[in-house]
PDB file of N, CA and C in Angstrom:
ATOM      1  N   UNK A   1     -12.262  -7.973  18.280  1.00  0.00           N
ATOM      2  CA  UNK A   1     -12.496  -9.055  19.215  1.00  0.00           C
ATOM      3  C   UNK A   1     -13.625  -8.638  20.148  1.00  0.00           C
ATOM      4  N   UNK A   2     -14.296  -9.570  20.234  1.00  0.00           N
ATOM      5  CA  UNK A   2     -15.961  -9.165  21.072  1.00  0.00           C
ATOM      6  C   UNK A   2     -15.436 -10.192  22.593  1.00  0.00           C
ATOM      7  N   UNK A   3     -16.069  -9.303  23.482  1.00  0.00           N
ATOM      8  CA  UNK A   3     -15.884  -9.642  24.914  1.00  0.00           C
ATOM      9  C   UNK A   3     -17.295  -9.429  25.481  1.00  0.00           C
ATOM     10  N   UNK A   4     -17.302 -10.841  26.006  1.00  0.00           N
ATOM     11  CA  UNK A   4     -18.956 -10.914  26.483  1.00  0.00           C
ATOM     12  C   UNK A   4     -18.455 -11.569  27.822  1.00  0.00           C
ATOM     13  N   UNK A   5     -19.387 -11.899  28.828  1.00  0.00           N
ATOM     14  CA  UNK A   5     -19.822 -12.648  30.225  1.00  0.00           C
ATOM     15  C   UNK A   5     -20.276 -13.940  29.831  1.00  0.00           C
ATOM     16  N   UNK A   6     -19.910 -14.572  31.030  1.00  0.00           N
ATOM     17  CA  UNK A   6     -19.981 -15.638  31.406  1.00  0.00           C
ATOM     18  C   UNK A   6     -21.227 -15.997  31.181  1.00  0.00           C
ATOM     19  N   UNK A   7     -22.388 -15.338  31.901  1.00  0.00           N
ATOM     20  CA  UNK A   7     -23.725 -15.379  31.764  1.00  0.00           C
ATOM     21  C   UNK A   7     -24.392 -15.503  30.167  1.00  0.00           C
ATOM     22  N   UNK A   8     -23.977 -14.105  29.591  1.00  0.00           N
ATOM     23  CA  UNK A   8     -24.682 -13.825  28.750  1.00  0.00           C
ATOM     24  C   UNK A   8     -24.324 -15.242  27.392  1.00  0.00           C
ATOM     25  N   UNK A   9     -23.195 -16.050  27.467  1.00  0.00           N
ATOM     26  CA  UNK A   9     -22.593 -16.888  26.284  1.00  0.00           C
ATOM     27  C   UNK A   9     -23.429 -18.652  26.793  1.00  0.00           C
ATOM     28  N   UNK A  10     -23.508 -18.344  28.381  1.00  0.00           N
ATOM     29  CA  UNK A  10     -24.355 -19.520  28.330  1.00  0.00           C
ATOM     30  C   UNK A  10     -25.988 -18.925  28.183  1.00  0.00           C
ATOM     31  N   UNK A  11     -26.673 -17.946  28.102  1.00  0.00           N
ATOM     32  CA  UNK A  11     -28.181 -17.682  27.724  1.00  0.00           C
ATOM     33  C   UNK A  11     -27.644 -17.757  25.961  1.00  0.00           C
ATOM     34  N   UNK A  12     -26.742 -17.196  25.330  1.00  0.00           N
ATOM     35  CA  UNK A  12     -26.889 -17.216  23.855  1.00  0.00           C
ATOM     36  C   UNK A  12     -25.831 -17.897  23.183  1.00  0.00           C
ATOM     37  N   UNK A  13     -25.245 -18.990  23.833  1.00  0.00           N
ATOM     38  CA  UNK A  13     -24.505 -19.936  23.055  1.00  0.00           C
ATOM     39  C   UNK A  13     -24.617 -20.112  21.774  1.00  0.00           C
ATOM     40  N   UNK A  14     -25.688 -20.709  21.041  1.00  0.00           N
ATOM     41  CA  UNK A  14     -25.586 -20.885  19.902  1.00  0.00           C
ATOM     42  C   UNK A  14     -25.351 -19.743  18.844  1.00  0.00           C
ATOM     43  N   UNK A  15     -25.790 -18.050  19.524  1.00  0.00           N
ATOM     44  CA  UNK A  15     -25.902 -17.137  18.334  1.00  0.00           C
ATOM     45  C   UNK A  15     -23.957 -17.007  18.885  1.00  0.00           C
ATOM     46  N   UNK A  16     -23.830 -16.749  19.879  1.00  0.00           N
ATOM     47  CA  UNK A  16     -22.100 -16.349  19.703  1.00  0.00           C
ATOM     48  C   UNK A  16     -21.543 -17.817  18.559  1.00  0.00           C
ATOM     49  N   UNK A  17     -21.847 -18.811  18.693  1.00  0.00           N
ATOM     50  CA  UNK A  17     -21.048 -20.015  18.320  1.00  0.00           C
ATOM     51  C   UNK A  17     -21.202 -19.857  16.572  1.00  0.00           C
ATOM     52  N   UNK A  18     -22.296 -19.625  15.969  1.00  0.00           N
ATOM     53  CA  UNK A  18     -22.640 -18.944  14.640  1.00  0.00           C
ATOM     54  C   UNK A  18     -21.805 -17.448  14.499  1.00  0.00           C
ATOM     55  N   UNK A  19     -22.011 -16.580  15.373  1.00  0.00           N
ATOM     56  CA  UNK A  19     -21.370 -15.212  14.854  1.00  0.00           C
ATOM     57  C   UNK A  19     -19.474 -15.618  14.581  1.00  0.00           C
ATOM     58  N   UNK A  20     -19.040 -16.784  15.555  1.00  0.00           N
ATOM     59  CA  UNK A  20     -17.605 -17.035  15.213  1.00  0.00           C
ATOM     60  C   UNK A  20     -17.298 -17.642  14.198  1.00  0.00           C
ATOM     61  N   UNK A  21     -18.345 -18.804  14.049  1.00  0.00           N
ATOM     62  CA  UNK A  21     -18.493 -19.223  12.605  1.00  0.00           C
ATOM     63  C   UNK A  21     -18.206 -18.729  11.301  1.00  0.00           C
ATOM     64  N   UNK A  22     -19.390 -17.602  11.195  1.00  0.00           N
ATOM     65  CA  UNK A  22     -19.703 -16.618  10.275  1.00  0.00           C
ATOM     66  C   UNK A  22     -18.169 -15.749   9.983  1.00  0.00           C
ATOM     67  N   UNK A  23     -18.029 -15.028  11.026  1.00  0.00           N
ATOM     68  CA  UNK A  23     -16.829 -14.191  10.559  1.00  0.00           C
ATOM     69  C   UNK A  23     -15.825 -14.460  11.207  1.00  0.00           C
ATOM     70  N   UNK A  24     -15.673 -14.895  12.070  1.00  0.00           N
ATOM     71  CA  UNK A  24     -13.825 -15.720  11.956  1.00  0.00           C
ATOM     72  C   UNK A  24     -13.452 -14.647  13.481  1.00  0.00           C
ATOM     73  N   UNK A  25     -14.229 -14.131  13.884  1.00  0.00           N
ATOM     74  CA  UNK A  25     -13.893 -13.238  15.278  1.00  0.00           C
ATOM     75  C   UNK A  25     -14.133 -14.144  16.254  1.00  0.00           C
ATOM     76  N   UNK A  26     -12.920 -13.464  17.300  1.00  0.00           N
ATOM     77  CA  UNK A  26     -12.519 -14.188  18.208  1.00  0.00           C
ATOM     78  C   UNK A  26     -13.753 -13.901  19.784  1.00  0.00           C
ATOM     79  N   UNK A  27     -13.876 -14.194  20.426  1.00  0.00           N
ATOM     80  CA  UNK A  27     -14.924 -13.872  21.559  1.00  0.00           C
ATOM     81  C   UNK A  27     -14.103 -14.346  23.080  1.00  0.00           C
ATOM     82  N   UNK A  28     -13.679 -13.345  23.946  1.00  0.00           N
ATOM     83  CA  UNK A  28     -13.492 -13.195  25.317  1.00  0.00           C
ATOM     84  C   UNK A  28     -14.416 -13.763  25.634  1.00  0.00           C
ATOM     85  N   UNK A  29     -14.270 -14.871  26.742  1.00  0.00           N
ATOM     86  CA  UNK A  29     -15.664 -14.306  27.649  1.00  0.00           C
ATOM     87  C   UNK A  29     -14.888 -14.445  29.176  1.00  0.00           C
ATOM     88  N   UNK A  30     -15.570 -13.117  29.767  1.00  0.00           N
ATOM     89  CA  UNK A  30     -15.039 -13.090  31.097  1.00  0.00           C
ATOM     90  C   UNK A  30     -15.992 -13.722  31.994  1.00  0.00           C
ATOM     91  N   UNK A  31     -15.809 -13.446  33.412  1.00  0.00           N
ATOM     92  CA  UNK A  31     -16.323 -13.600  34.273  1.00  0.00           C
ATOM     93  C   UNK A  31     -15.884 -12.772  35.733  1.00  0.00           C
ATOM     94  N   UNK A  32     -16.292 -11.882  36.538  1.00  0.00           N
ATOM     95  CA  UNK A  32     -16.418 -10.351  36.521  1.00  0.00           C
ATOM     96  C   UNK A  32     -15.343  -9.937  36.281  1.00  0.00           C
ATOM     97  N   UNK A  33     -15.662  -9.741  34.897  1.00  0.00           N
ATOM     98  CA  UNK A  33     -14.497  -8.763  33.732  1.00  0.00           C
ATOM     99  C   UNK A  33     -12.915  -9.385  33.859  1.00  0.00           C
ATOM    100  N   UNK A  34     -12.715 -10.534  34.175  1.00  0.00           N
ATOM    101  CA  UNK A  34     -11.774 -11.245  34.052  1.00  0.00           C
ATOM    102  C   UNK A  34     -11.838 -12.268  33.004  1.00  0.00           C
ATOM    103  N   UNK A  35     -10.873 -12.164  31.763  1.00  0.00           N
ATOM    104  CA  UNK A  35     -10.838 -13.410  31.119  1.00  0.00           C
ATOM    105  C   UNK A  35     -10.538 -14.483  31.697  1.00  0.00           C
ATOM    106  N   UNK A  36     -11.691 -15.659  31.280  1.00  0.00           N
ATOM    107  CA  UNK A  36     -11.382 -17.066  31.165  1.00  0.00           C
ATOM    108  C   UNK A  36     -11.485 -17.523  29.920  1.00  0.00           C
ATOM    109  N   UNK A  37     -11.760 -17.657  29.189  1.00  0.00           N
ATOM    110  CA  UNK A  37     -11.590 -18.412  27.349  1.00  0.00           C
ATOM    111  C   UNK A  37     -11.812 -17.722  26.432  1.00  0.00           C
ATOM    112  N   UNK A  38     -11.126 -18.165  25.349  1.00  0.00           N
ATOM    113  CA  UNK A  38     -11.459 -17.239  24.235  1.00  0.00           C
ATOM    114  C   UNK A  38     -11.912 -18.450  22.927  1.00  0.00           C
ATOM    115  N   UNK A  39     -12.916 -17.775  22.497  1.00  0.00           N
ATOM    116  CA  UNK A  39     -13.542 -18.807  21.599  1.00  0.00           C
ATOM    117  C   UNK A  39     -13.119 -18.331  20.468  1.00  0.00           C
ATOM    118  N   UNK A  40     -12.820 -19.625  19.526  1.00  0.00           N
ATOM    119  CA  UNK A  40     -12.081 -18.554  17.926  1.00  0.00           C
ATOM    120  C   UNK A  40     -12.288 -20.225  17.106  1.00  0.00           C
ATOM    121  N   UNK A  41     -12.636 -19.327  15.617  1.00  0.00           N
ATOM    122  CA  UNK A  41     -12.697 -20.402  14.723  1.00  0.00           C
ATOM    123  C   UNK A  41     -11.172 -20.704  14.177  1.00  0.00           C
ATOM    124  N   UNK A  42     -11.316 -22.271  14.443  1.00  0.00           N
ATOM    125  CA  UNK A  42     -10.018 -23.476  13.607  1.00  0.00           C
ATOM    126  C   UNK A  42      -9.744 -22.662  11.847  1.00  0.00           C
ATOM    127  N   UNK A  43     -10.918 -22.448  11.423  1.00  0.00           N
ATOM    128  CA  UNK A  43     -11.294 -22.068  10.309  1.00  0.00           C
ATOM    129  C   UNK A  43     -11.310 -20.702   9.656  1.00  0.00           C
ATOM    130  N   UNK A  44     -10.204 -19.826   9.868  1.00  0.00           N
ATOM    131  CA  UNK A  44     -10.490 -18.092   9.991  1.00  0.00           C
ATOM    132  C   UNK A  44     -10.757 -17.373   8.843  1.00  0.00           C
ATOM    133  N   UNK A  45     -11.444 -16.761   8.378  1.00  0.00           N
ATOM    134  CA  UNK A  45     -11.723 -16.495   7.246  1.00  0.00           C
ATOM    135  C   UNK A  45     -10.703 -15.032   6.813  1.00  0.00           C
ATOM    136  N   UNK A  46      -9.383 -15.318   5.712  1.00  0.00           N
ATOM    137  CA  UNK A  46      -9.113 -13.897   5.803  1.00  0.00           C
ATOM    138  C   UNK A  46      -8.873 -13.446   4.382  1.00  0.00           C
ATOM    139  N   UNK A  47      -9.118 -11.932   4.304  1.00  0.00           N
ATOM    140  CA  UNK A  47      -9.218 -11.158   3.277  1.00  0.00           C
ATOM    141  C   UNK A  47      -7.957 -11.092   2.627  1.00  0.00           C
ATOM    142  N   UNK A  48      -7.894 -10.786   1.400  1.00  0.00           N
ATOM    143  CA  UNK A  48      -6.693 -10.898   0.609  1.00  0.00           C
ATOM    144  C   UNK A  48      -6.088  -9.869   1.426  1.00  0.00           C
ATOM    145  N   UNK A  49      -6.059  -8.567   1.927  1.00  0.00           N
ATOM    146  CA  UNK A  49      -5.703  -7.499   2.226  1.00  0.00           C
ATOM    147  C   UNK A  49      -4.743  -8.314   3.444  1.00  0.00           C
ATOM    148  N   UNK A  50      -5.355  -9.126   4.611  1.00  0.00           N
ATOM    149  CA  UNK A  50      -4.845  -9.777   5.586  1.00  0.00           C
ATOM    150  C   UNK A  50      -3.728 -10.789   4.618  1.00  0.00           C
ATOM    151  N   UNK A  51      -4.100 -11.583   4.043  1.00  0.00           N
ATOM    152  CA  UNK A  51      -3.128 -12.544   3.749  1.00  0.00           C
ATOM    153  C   UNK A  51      -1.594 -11.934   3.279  1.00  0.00           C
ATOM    154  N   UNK A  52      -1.680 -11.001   2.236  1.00  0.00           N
ATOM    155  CA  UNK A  52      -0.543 -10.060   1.935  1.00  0.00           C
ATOM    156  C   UNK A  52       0.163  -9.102   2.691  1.00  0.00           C
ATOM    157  N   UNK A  53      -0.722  -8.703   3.841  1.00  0.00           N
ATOM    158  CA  UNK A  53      -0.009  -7.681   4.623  1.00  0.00           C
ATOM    159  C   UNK A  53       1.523  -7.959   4.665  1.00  0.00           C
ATOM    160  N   UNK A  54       1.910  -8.841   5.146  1.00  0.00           N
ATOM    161  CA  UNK A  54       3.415  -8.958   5.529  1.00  0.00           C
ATOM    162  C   UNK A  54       3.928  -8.301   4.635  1.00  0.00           C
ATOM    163  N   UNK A  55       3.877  -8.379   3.158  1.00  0.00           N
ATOM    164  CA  UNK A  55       4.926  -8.113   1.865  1.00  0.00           C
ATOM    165  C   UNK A  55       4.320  -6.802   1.478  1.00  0.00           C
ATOM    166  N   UNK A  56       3.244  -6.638   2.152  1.00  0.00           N
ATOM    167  CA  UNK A  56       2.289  -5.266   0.954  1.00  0.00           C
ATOM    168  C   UNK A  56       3.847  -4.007   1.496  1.00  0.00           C
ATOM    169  N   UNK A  57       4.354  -3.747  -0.108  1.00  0.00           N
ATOM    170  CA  UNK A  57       4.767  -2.864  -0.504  1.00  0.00           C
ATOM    171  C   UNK A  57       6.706  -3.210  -0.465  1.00  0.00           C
ATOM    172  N   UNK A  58       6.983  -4.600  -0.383  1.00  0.00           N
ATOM    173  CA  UNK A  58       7.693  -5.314  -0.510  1.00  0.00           C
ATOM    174  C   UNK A  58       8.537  -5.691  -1.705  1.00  0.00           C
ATOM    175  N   UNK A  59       7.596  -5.996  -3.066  1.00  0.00           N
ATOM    176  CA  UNK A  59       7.713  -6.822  -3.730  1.00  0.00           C
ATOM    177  C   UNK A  59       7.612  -5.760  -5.019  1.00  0.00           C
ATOM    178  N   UNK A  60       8.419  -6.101  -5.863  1.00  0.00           N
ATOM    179  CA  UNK A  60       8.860  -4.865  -6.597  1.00  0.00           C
ATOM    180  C   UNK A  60       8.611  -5.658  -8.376  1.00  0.00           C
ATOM    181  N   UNK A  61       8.276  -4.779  -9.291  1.00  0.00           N
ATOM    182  CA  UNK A  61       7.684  -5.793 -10.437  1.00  0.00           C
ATOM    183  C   UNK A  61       8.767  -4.730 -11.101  1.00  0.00           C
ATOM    184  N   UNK A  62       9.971  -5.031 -12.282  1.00  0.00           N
ATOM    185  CA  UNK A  62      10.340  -4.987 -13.428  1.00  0.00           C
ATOM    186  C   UNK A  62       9.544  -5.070 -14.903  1.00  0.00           C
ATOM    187  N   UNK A  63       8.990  -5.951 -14.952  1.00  0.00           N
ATOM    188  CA  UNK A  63       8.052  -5.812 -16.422  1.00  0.00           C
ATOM    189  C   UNK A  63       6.936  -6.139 -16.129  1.00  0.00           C
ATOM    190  N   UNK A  64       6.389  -6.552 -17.525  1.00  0.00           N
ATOM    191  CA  UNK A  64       4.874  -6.545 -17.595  1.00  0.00           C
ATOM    192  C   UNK A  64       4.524  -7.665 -17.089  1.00  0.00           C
ATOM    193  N   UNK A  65       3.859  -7.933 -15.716  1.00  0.00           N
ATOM    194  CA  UNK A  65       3.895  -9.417 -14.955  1.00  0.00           C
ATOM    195  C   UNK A  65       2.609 -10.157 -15.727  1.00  0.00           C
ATOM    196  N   UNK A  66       1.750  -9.384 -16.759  1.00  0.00           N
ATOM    197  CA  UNK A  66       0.460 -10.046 -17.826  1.00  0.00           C
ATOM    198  C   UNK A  66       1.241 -10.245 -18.732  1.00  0.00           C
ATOM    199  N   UNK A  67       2.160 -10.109 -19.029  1.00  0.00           N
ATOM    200  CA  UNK A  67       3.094 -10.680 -20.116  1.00  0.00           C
ATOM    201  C   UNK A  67       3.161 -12.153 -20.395  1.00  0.00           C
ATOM    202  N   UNK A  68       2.309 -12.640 -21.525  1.00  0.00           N
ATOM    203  CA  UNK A  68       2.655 -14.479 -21.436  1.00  0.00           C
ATOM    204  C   UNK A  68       4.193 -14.556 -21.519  1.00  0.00           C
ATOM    205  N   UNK A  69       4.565 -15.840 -20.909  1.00  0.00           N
ATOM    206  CA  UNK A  69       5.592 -16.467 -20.860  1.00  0.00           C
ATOM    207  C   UNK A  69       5.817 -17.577 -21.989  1.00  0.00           C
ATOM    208  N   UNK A  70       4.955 -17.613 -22.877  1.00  0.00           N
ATOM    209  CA  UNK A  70       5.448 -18.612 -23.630  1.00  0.00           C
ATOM    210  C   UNK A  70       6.630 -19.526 -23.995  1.00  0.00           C
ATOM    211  N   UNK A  71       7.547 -18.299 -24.534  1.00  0.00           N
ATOM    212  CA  UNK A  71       9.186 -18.824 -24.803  1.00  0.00           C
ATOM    213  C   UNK A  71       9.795 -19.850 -23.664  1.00  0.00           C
ATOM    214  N   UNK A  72       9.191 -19.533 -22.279  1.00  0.00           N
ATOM    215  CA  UNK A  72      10.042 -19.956 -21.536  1.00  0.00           C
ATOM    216  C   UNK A  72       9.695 -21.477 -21.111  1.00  0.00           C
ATOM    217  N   UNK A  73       8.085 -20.842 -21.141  1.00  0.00           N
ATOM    218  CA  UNK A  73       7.543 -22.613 -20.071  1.00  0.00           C
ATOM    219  C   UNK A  73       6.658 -23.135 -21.490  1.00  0.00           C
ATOM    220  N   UNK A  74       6.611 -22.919 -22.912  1.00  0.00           N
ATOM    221  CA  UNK A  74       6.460 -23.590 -23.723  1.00  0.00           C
ATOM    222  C   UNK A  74       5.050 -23.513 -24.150  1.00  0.00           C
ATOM    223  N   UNK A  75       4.436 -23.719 -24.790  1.00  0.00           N
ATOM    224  CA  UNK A  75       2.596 -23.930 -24.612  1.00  0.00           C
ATOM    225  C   UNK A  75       1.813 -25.118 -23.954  1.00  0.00           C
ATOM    226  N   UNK A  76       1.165 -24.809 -23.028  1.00  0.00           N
ATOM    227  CA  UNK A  76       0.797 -25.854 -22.106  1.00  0.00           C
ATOM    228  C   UNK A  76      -0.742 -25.908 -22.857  1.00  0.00           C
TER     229      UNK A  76
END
């Protein structure tokens, strides 16, 4: 999470408003070194690594999970 000033987000609005865009990071901005808002994309971009965390190392495999299923769900 990037923490910038008050000042510096109104001189470079548009590059912070693109950098949140771009990668999905969130942006403090204070004002003397006190938060007032935090800017964050609706839209967050996340890595498989993020999406799985909760279960990573959870989920336990018995057989061969590349194994077609044919027999069961038929030929589609």
């Amino acid at each position: 999470m990037l923490t910038i000033s008050k000042e510096s987000i109104e001189k470079n609005f548009r590059k912070y408003l693109s950098l949140v865009e771009q990668t999905g990071e969130d942006i403090i901005v204070t004002s003397d070194n006190v938060p007032l808002i935090k800017l964050t994309s609706l839209t967050r971009k996340r890595s498989v690594a993020d999406a799985f965390q909760d279960v990573r190392g959870k989920i336990k495999y018995h057989e061969d999970v590349l194994q077609p299923e044919t027999e069961e769900w038929g030929d589609i």
